[in-house]
Protein backbone atom coordinates (compact mmCIF):
# COMPACT_ATOMS: atom_id res chain seq x y z
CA UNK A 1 0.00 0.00 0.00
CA UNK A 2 2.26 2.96 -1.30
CA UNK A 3 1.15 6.32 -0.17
CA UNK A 4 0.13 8.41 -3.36
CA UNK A 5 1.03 11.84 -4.00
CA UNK A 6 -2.58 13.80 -3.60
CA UNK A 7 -3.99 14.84 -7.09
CA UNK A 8 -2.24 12.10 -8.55
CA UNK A 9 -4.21 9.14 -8.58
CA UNK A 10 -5.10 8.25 -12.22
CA UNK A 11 -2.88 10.70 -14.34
CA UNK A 12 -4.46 9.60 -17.35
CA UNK A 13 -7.92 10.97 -16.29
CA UNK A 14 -7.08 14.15 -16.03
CA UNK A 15 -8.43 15.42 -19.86
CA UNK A 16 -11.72 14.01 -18.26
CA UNK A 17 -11.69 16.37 -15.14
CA UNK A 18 -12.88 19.61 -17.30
CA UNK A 19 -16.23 17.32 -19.13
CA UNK A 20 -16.36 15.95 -14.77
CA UNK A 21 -16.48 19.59 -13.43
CA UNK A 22 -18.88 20.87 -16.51
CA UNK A 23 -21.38 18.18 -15.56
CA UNK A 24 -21.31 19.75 -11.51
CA UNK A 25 -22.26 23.23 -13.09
CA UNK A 26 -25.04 21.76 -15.18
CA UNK A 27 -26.23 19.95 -11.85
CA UNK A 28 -26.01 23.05 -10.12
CA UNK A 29 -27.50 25.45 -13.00
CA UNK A 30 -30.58 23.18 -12.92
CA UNK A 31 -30.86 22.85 -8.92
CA UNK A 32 -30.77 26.88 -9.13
CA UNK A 33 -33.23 27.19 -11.55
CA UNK A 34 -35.94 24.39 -9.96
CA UNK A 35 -35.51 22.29 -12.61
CA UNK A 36 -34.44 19.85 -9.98
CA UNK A 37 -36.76 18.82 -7.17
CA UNK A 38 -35.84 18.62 -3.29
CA UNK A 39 -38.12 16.19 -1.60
CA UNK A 40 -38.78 16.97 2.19
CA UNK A 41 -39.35 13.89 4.99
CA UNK A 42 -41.73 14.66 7.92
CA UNK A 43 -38.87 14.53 10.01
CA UNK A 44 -35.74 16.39 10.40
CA UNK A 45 -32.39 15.08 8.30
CA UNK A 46 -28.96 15.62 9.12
CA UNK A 47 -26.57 14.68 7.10
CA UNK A 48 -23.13 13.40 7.07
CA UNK A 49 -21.20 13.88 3.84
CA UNK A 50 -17.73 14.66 2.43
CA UNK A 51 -16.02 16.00 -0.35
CA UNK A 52 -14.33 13.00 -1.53
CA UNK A 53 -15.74 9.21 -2.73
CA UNK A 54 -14.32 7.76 0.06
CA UNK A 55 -11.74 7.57 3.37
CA UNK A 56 -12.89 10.51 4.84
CA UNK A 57 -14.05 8.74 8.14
CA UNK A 58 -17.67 8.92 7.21
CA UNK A 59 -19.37 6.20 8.63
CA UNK A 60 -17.11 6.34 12.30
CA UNK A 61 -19.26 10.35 12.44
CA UNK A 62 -22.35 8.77 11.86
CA UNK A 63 -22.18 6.13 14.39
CA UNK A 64 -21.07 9.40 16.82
CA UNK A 65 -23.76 11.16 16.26
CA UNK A 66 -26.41 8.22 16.23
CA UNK A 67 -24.90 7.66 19.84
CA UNK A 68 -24.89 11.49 21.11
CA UNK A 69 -28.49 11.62 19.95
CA UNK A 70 -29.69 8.78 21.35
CA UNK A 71 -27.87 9.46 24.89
CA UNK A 72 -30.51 12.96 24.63
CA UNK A 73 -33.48 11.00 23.89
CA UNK A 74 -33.76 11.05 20.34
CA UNK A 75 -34.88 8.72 17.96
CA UNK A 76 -32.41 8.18 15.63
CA UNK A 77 -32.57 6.36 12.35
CA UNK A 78 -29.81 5.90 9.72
CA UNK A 79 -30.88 6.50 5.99
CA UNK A 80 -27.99 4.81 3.54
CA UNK A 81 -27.65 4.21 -0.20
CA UNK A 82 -26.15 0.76 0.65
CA UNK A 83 -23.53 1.03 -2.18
CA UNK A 84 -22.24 -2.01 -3.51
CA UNK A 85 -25.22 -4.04 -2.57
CA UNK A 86 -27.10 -6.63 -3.70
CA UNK A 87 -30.83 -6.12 -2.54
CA UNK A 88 -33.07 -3.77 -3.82
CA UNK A 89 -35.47 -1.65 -3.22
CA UNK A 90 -35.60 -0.55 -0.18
CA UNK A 91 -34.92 -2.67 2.97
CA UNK A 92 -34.19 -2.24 6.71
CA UNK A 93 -31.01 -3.82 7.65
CA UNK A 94 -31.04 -7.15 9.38
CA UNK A 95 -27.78 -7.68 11.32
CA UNK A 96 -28.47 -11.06 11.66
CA UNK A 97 -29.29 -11.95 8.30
CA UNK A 98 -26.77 -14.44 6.21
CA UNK A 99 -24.64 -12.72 4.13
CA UNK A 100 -25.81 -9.48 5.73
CA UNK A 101 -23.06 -7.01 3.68
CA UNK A 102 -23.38 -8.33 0.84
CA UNK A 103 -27.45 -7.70 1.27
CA UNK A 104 -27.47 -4.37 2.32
CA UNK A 105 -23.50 -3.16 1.82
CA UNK A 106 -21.24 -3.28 3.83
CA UNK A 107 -21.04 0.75 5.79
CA UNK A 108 -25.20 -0.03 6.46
CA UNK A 109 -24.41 -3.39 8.68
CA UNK A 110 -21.52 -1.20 10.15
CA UNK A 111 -23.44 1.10 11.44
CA UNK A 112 -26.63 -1.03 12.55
CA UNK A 113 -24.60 -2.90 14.56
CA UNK A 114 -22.21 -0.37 16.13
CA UNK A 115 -25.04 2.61 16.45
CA UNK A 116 -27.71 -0.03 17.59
CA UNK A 117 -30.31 2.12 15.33
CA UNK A 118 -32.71 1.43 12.63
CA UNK A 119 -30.96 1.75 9.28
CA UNK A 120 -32.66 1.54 5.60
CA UNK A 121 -30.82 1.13 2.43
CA UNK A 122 -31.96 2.08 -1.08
CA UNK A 123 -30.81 3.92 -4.28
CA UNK A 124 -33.54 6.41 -3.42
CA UNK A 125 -33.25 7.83 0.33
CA UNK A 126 -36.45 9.68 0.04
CA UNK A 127 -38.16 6.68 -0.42
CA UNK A 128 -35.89 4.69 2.80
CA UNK A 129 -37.02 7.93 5.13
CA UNK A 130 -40.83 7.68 3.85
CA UNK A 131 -40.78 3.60 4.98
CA UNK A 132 -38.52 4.72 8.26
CA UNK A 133 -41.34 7.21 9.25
CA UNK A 134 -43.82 4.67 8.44
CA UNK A 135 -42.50 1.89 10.38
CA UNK A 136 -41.75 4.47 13.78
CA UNK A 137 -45.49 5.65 13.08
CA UNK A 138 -46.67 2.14 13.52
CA UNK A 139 -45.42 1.62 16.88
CA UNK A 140 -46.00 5.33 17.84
CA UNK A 141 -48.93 3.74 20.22
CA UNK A 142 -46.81 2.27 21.85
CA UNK A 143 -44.56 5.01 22.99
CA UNK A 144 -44.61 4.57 26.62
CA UNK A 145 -43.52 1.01 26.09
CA UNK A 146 -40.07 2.97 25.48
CA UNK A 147 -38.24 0.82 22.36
CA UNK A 148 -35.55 -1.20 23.20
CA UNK A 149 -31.58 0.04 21.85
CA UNK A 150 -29.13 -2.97 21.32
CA UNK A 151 -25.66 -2.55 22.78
CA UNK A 152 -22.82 -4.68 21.25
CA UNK A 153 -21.04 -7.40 23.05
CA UNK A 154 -18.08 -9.01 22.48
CA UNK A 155 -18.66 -12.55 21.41
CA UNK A 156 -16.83 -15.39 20.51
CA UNK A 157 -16.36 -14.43 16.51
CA UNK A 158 -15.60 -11.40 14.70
CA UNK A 159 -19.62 -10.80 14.40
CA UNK A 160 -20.20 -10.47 18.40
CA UNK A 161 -23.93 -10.64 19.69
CA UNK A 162 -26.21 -8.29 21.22
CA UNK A 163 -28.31 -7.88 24.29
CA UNK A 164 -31.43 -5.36 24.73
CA UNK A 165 -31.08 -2.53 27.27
CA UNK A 166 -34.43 -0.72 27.73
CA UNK A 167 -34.33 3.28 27.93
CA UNK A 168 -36.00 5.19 30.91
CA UNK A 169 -38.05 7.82 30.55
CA UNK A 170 -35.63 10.03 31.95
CA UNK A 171 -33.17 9.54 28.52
CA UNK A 172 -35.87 10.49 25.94
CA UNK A 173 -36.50 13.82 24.43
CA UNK A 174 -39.66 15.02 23.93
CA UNK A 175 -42.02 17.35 22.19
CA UNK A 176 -44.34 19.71 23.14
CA UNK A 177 -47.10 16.51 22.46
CA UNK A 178 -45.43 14.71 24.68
CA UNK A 179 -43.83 12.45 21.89
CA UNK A 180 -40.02 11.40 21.61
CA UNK A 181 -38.53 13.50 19.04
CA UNK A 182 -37.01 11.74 16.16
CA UNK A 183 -34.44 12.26 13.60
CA UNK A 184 -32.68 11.18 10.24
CA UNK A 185 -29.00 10.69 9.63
CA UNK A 186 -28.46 10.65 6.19
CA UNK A 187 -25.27 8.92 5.31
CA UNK A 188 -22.69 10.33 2.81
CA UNK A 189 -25.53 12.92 2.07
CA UNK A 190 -23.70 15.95 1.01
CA UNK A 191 -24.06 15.45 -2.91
CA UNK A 192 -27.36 13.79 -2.50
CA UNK A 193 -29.44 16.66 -2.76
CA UNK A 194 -32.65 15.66 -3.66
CA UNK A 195 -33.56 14.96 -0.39
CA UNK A 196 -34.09 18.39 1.84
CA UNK A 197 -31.91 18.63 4.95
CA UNK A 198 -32.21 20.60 8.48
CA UNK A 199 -28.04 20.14 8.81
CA UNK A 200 -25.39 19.69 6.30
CA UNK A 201 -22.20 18.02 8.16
CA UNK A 202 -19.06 18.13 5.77
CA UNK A 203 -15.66 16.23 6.75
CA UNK A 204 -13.03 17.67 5.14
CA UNK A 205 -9.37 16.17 5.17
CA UNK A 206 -5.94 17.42 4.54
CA UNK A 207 -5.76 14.83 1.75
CA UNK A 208 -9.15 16.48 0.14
CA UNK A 209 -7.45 19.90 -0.15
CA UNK A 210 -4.83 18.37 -1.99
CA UNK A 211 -6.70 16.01 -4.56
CA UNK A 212 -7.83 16.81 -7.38
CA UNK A 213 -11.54 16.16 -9.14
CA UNK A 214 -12.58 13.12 -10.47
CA UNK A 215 -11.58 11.20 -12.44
CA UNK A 216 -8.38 11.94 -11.78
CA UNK A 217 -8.91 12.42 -8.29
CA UNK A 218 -11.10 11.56 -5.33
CA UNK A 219 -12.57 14.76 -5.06
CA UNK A 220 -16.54 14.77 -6.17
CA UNK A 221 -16.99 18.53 -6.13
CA UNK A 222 -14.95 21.93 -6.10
CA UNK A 223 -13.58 23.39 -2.57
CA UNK A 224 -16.07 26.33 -2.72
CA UNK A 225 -18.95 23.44 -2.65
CA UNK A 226 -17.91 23.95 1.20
CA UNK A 227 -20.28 27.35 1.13
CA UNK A 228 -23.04 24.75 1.90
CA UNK A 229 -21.93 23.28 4.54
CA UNK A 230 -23.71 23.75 7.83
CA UNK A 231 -20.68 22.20 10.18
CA UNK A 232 -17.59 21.32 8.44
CA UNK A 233 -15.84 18.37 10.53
CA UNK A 234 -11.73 18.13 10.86
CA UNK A 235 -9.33 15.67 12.48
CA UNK A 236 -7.81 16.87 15.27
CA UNK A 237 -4.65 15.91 14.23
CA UNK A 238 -4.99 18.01 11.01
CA UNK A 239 -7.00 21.13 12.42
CA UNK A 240 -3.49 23.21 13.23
CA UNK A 241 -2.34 22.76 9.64
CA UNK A 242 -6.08 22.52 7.64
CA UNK A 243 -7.94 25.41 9.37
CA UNK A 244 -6.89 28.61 8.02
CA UNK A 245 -7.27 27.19 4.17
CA UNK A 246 -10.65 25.64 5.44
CA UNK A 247 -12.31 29.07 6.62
CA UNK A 248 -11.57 30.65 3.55
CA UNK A 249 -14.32 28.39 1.61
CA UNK A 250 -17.07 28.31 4.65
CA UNK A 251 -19.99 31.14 4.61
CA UNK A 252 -20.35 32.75 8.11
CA UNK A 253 -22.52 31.11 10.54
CA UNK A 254 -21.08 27.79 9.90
CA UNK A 255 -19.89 25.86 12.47
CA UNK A 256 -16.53 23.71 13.03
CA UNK A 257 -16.30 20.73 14.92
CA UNK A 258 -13.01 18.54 15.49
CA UNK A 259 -13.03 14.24 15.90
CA UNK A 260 -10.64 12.61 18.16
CA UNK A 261 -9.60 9.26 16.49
CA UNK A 262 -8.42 6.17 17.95
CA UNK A 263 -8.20 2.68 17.11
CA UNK A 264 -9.60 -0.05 19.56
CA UNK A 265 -7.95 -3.89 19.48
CA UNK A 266 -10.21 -4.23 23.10
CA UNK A 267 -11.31 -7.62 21.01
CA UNK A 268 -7.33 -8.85 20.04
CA UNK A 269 -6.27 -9.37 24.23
CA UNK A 270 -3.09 -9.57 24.47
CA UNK A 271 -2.27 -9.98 20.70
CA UNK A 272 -0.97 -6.55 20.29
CA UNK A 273 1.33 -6.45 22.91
CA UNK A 274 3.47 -9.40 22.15
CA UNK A 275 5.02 -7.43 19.20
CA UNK A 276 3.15 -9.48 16.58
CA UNK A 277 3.78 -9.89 12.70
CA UNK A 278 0.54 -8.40 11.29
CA UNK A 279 -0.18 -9.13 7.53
CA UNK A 280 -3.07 -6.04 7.23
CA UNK A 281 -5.82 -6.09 4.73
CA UNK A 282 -8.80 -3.99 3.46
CA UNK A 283 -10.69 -2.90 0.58
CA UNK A 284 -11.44 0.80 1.96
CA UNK A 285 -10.63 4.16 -0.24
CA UNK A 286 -7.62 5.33 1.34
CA UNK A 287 -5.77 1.65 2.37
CA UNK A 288 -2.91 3.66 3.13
CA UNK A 289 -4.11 5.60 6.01
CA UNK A 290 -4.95 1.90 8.00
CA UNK A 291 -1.13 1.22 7.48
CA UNK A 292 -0.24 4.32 8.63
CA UNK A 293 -2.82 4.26 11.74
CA UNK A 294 -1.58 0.50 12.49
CA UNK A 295 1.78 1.63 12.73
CA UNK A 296 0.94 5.02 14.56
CA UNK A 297 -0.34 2.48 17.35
CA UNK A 298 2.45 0.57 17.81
CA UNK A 299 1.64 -2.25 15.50
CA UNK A 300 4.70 -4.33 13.50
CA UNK A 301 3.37 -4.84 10.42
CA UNK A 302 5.34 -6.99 8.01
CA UNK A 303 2.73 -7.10 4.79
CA UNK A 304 0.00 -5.22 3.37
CA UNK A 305 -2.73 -5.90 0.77
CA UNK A 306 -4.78 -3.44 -0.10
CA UNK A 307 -8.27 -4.57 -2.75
CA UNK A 308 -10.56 -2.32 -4.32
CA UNK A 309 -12.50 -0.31 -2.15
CA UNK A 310 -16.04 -2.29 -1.37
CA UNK A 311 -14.52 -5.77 -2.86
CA UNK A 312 -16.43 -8.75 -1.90
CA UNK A 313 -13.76 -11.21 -0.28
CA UNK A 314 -13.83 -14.88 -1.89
CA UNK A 315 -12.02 -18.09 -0.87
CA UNK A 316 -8.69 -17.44 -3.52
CA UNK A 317 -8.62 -13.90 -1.91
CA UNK A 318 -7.70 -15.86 1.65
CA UNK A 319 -5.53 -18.18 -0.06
CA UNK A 320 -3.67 -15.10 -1.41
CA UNK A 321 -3.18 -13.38 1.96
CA UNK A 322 -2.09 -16.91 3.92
CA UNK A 323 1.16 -16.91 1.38
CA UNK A 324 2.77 -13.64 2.90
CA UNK A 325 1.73 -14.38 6.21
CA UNK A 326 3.63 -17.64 5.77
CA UNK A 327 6.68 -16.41 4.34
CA UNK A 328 7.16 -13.01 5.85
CA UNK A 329 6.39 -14.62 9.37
CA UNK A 330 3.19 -13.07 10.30
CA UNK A 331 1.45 -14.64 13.41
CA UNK A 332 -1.73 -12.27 12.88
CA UNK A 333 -3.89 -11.05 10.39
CA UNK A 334 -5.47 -7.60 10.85
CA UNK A 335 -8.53 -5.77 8.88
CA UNK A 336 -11.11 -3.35 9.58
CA UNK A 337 -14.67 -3.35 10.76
CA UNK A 338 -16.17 -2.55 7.66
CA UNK A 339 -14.30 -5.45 5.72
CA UNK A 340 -14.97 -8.11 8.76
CA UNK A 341 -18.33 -7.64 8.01
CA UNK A 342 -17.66 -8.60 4.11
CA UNK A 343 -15.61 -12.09 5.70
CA UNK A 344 -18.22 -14.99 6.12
CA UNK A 345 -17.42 -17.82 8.91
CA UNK A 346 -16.65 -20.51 6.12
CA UNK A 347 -13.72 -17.49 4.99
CA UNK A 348 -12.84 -16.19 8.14
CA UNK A 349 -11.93 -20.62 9.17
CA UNK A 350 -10.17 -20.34 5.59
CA UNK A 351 -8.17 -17.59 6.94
CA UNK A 352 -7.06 -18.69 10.72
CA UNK A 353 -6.27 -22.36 9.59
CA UNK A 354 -2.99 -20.31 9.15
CA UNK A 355 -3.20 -17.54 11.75
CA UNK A 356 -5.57 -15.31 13.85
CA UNK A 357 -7.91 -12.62 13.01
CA UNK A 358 -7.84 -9.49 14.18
CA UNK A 359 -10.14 -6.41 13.44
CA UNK A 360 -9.27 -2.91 14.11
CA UNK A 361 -12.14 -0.88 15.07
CA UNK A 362 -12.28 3.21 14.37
CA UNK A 363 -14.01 4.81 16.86
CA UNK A 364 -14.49 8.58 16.37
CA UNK A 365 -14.71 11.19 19.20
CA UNK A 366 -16.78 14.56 19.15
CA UNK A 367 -14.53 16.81 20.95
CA UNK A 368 -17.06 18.98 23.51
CA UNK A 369 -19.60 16.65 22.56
CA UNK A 370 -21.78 18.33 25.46
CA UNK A 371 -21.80 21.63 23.01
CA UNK A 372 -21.89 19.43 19.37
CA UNK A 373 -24.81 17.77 20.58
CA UNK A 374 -26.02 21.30 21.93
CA UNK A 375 -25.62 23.33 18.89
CA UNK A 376 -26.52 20.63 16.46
CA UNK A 377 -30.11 20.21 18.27
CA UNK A 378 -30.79 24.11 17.68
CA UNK A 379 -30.05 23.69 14.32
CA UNK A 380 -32.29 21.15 13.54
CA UNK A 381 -34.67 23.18 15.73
């Protein structure tokens, strides 16, 4: 996994990038004129978006901010394209369904499991937050029955279980009805714009200022698409270096936030600490940065393979990762949350006939969440 030099990733697309950034000023001639509709849900939407098609640290936000929400009392449901996937229509995401990422992709099971929220997949998010309001609405009745969130529990496989743990009274928000007050996270919603939104949240990385449009970059719109943005989200890490450059393309009022990342091996014991051989995976946008972050924690890793980003993991894929764990000595394997998901039993056996594996879990912190969580309900307000 060799880092790339930003606005360099397919030098041979870059006559394309002028017909690319033509096609964004149609789009946006048409959305100014009306020519393009904006549907509106019942309920308020927040969305979660970025600037690039991927590796921005999307999903890890959303989770966040399901969490945060929920700790107020909200009602919190997760609207998702489900890219990649192999359902249709639309579809609420069954964690517990075989082959569940392949179903309904991959980020969607991510989420549902981590955020313990509802979360509907389909092409067309209008029509996931019409059957999201519908379903809530048919268990309104029952309000006082107070629904039941699923925590995560470690388990004995990569997949963990779940218990219920009921919510008191005291934890829900309310309206002036008396009713819990619910809310839509729309995921990687910043260029979906056909669907009306109380907050636009933008992550913006040090790599996006770099990069350069599709398709020679990873960049889906121009930095001044920023003027938008409600809350524009940076890494702590990069905020010192990033902010100056990032002001200049905000439109007053907006807010900034920053996210604290770490990586959690809670599920690897003692692994981690016994200066193990790690032969790292993934098929994410940026496989680069999960070297990097590996090796930022301490990690030794002696081989990397990166596939293309949403790949579907078959049994010659294992067969081709065993070989350098074999020869370069590895005693681990290591991969991420969102391609654990993608690895069935029958693979993941496959895979630790030769060695263990491991999954590295990013979790994302709001810094002064108590004031995020704060502002963002008086925007949607």
């Amino acid at each position: 996994m060799k880092a790339r030099r930003p606005g360099s990733r397919r030098r041979w697309a870059w006559p394309l990038v002028p017909l690319y950034a033509a096609g964004l000023a149609v789009k946006g001639g048409l959305r100014a004129a009306g020519v393009l509709r904006v549907k509106k849900l019942n309920w308020p939407v927040v969305s979660v978006g970025s600037l690039s098609a991927g590796g921005a640290g999307k999903t890890p936000v959303v989770i966040a901010l399901a969490e945060l929400l929920q700790e107020r009392g909200w009602a919190v449901d997760v609207l998702s394209r489900g890219y990649g996937r192999e359902g249709s229509g639309v579809e609420r995401v069954e964690v517990g369904a075989e082959d569940a990422a392949r179903r309904f992709g991959d980020e969607p099971v991510v989420i549902a499991r981590r955020a313990a929220v509802p979360v509907w997949v389909g092409a067309e998010r209008f029509a996931a937050g019409v059957a999201a309001e519908a379903a809530a609405e048919g268990t309104a009745d029952k309000s006082e029955s107070v629904p039941q969130r699923l925590k995560p529990q470690s388990g004995e496989s990569i997949y963990g279980t779940a218990e219920a743990v009921p919510l008191t009274k005291a934890d829900r928000a309310t309206k002036a009805d008396g009713s819990r007050a619910r809310v839509h996270l729309l995921d990687d919603g910043f260029q979906h714009r056909g669907l009306a939104r109380a907050v636009d949240i933008v992550l913006v990385t040090e790599a996006d200022l770099e990069d350069a449009l599709l398709p020679a970059g990873n960049r889906r719109e121009r930095l001044s698409a920023l003027r938008r943005a409600d809350v524009v989200v940076l890494r702590e890490e990069e905020r010192e270096r990033v902010e100056a450059r990032v002001r200049r393309w905000m439109r007053a009022g907006a807010a900034m936030w920053t996210v604290r990342r770490t990586v959690d091996f809670a599920e690897a014991g003692d692994l981690f600490q016994q200066d193990y051989g790690l032969v790292a995976f993934c098929a994410i946008a940026r496989p680069e940065n999960f070297v990097e972050t590996l090796r930022t924690e301490g990690c030794r890793v002696v081989d990397s393979i990166a596939f293309p980003d949403h790949h579907r993991y078959t049994a010659e894929d294992m067969r081709r990762l065993t070989e350098p764990c074999r020869v370069r000595g590895g005693n681990a394997f290591v991969t991420t949350e969102k391609d654990a998901v993608k690895i069935t039993p029958d693979l993941q056996a496959q895979l630790e006939a030769t060695a263990p594996l491991l999954v590295a879990r990013l979790r994302v912190e709001l810094v002064d969440s108590d004031a995020v969580v704060r502002e963002l309900e008086a925007r949607i307000a």
